[in-house]
Protein backbone atom coordinates (compact mmCIF):
# COMPACT_ATOMS: atom_id res chain seq x y z
CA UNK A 1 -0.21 5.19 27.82
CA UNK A 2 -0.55 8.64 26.10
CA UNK A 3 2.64 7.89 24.20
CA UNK A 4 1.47 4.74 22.62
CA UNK A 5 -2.20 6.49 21.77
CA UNK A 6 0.39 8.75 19.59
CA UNK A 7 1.77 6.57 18.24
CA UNK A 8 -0.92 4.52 17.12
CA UNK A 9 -2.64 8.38 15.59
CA UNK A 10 0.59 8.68 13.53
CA UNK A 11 0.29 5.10 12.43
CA UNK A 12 -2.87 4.92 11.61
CA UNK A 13 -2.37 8.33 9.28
CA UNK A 14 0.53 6.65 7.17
CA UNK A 15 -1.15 3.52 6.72
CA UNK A 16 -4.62 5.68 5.61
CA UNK A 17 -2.54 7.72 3.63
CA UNK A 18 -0.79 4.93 1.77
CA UNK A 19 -3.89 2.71 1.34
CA UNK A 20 -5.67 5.78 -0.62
CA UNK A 21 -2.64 6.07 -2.60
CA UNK A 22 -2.89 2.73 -3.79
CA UNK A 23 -6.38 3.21 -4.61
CA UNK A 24 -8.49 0.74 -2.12
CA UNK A 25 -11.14 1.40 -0.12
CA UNK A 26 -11.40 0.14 3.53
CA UNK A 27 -13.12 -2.46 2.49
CA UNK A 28 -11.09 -3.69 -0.62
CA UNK A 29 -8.16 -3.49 1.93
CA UNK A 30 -9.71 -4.61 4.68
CA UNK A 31 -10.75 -8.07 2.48
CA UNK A 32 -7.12 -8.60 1.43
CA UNK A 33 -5.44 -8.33 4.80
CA UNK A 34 -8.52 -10.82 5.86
CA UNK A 35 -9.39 -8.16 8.54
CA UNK A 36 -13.13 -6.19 9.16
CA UNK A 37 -13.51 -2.61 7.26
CA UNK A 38 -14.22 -1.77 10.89
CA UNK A 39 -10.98 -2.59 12.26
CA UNK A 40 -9.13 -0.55 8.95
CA UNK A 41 -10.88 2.11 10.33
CA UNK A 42 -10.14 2.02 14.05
CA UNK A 43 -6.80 1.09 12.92
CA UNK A 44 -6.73 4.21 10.60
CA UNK A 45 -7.76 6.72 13.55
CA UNK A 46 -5.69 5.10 15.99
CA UNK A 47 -8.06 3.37 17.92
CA UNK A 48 -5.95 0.64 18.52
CA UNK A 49 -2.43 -0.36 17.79
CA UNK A 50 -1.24 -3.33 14.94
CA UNK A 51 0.21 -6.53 15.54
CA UNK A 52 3.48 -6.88 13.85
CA UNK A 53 1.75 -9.13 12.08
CA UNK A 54 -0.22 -6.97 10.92
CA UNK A 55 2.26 -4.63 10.22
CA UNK A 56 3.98 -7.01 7.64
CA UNK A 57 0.57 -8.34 6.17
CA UNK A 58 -0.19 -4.45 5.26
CA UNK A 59 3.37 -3.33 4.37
CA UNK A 60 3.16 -6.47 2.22
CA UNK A 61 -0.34 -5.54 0.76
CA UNK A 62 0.84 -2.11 -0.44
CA UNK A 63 4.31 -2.99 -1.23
CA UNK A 64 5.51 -0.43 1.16
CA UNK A 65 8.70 -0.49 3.55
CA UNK A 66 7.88 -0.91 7.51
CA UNK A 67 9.92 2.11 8.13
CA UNK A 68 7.52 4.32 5.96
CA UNK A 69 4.66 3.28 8.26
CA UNK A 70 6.65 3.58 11.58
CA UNK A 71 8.91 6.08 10.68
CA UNK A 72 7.38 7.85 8.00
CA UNK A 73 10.23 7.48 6.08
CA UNK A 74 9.85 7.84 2.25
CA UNK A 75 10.90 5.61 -0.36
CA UNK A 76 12.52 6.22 -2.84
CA UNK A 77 10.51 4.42 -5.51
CA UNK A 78 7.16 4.52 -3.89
CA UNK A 79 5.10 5.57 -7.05
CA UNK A 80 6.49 2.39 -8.70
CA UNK A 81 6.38 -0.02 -5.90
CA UNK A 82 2.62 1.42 -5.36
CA UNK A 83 2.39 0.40 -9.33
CA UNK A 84 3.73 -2.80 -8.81
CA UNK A 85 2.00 -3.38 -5.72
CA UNK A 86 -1.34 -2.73 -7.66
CA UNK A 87 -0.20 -5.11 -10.53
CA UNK A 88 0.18 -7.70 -8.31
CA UNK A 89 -3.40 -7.73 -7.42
CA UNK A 90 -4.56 -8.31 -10.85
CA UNK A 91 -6.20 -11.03 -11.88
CA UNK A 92 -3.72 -12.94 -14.27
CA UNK A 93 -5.33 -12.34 -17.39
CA UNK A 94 -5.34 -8.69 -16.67
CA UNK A 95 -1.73 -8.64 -15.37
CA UNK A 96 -0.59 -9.89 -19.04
CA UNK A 97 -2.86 -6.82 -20.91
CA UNK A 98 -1.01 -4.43 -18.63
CA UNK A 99 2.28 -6.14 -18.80
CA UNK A 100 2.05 -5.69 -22.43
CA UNK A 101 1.10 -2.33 -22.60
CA UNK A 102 3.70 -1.54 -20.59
CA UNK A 103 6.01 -2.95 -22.34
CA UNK A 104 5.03 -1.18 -25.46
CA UNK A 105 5.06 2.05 -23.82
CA UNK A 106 8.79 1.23 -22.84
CA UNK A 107 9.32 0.26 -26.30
CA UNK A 108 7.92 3.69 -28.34
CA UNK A 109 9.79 5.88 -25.41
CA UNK A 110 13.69 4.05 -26.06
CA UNK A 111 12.38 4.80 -29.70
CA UNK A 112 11.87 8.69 -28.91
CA UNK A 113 15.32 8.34 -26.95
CA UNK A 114 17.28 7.39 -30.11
């Protein structure tokens, strides 16, 4: 029983870690996983274990891998799939603004590049 009380500790610090790196609060990621800020938190101190459910609902939410919550495993691309990740909870109007700001920025730096 220890063992899994570990494991859920460890847990519980990736997924913290990587829901403050995509810039929600408990709450904020608490309302999209359709889950109480309560049971982010006992989640985040290891409290209680996840569902894999769960599991897939929050790797999904932060457009993480599974392996860097269970394994701690880092991705390779995690600063741009925690960009994409937040894109895709823009509203739409606001996804086109920063689509197209991005896009310019690509533009001016294959400019610079010539």
């Amino acid at each position: 029983m220890k063992e899994k009380k570990d494991i859920n500790i460890k847990v519980g610090e990736r997924i913290k870690n990587a829901r403050e790196k995509a810039g929600l609060t408990q709450e904020k990621f608490a309302e999209l996983l359709s889950l109480s800020a309560k049971n982010i938190s006992a989640i985040e101190r290891g409290a209680v274990g996840i569902s894999l459910t769960t599991l897939q609902k929050i790797c999904e939410t932060l457009s993480i891998s599974s392996d860097r919550i269970l394994f701690e495993s880092p991705d390779e691309n995690s600063e741009a799939e925690l960009l994409a990740g937040r894109m895709k909870r823009l509203a739409p109007e606001q996804f086109k603004i920063a689509k197209d700001i991005l896009n310019k920025v690509f533009e001016a730096f294959a400019l610079v590049g010539k």
